[in-house]
Protein backbone atom coordinates (compact mmCIF):
# COMPACT_ATOMS: atom_id res chain seq x y z
CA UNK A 1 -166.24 -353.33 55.41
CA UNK A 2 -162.67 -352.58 55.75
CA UNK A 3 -162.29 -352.70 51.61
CA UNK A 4 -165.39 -350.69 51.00
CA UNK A 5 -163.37 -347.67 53.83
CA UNK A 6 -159.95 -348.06 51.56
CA UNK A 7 -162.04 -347.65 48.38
CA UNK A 8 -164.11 -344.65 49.06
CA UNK A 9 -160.61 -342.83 50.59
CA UNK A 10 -159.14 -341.72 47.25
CA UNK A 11 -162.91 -340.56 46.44
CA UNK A 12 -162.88 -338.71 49.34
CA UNK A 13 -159.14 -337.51 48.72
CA UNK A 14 -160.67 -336.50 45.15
CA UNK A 15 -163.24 -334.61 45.84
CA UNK A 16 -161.21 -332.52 49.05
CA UNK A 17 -158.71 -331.25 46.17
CA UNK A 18 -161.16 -330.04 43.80
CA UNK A 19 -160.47 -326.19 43.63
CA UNK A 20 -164.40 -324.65 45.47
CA UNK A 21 -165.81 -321.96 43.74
CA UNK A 22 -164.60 -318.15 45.51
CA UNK A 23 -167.60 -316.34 47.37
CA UNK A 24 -166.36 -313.71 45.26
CA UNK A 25 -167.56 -315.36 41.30
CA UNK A 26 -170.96 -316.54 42.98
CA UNK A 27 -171.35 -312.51 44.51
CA UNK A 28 -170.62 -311.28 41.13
CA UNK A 29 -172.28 -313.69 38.94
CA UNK A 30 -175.36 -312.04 41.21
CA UNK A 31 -174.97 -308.84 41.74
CA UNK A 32 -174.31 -308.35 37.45
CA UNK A 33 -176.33 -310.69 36.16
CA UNK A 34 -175.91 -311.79 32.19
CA UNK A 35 -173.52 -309.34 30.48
CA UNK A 36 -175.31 -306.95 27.97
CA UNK A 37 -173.97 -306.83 24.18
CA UNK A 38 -172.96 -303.38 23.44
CA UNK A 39 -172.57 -302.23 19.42
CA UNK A 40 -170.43 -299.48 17.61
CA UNK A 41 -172.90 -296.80 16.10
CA UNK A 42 -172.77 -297.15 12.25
CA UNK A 43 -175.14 -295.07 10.27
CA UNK A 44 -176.81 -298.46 8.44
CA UNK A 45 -177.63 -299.85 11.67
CA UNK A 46 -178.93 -296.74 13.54
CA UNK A 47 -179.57 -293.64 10.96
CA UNK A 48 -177.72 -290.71 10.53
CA UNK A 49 -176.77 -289.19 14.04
CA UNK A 50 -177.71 -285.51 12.60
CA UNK A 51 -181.52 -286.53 12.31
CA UNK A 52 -181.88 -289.78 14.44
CA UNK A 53 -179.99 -289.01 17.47
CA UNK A 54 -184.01 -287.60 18.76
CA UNK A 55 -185.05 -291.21 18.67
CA UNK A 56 -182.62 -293.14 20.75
CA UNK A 57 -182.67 -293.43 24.36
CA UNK A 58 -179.33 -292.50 26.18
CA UNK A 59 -178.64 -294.90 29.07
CA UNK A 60 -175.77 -296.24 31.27
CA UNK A 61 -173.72 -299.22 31.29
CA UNK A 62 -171.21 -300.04 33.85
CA UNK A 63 -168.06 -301.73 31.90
CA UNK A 64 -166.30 -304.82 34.27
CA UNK A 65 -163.71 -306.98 33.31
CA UNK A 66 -164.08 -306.46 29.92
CA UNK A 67 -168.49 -306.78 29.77
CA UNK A 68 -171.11 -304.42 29.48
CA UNK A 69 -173.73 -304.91 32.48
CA UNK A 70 -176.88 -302.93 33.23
CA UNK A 71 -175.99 -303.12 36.99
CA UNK A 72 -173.49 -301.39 39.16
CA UNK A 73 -170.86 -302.82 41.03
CA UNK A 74 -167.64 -301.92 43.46
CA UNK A 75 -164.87 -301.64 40.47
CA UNK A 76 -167.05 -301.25 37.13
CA UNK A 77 -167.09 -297.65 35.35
CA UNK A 78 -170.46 -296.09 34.31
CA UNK A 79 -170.06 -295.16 30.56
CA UNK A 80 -173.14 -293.32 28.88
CA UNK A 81 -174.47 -295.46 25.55
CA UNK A 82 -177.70 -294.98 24.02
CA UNK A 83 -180.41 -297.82 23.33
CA UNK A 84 -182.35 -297.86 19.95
CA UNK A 85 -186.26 -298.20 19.16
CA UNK A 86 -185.03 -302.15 18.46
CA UNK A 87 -183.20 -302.54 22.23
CA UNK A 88 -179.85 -302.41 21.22
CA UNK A 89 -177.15 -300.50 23.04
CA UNK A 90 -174.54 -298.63 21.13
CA UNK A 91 -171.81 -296.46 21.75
CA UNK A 92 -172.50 -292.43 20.39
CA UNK A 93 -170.81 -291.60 17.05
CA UNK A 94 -167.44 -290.10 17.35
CA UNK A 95 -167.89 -287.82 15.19
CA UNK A 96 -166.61 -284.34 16.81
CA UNK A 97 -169.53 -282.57 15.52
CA UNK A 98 -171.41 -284.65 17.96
CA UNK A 99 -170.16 -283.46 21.27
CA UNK A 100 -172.34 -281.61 22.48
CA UNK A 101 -175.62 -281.72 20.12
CA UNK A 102 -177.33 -284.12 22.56
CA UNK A 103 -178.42 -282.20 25.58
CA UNK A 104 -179.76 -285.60 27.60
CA UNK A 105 -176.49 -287.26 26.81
CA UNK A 106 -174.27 -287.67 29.82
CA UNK A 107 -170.94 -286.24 28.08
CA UNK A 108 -169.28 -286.80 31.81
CA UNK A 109 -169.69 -290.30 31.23
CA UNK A 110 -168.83 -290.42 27.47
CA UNK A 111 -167.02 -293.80 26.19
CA UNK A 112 -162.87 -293.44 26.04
CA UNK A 113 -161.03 -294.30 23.28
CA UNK A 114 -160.98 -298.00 24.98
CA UNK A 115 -164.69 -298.27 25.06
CA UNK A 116 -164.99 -298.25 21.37
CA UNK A 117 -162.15 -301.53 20.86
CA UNK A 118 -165.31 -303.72 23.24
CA UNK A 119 -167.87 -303.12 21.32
CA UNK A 120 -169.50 -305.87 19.15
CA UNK A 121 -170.01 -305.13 15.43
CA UNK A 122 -173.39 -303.45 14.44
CA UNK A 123 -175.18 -305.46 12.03
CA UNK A 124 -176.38 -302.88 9.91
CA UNK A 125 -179.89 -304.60 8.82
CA UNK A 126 -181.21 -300.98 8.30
CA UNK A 127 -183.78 -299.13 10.69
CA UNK A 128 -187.08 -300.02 11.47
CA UNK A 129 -186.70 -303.46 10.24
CA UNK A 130 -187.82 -305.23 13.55
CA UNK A 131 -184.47 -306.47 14.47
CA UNK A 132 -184.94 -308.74 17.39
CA UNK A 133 -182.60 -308.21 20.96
CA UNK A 134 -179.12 -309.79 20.90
């Protein structure tokens, strides 16, 4: 009995210096959910901004620790996107003729310069080809 106590000791001794998880990553992980992909505009993915801008939806994503989530939190910043027909959430063209043209657009909330370098690629299949959600 004695051996079995002096061989589950460094067991024990293990598993008390194993870093625990931080209430604060489980809260977060939670309260954000999965991190939403978010795409640079380019005209082959999502049309020419002069006569498409009509059909894309503008939304909000709140940028954290370098993600895109669809949730608020204490510390993230609420940049205005826009989601296409397909689901997929891009930044607006930078394009200066653009400010402005889109009365529902949130220009308050428009991307900085920084926003653009955390975008992923667009894939530029083309519109209206039934590209699937990232």
């Amino acid at each position: 009995m004695r051996i079995l106590m002096l061989a589950a000791l460094p067991l024990v001794a293990a598993l008390a210096l194993t870093p625990a998880t931080s209430p604060a990553q489980v809260t977060i992980s939670l309260h954000l959910g999965k991190p939403i992909v978010v795409h640079s505009y380019t005209q082959e993915s999502y049309g020419d901004w002069q006569t498409s801008y009509r059909t894309w939806t503008p939304s909000t994503m709140y940028y954290y620790e370098g993600k895109w989530y669809s949730k608020q939190v204490k510390g993230s910043r609420a940049v205005a996107l826009y989601r296409s027909r397909e689901g997929q959430y891009f930044l607006p063209p930078r394009d200066e003729k653009w400010k402005d043209k889109d009365k529902r657009y949130n220009y308050k909330r428009r991307p900085s310069d920084d926003d653009y370098n955390h975008t992923e690629p667009s894939e530029g299949r083309g519109r209206g080809r039934g590209r699937g959600r990232p």
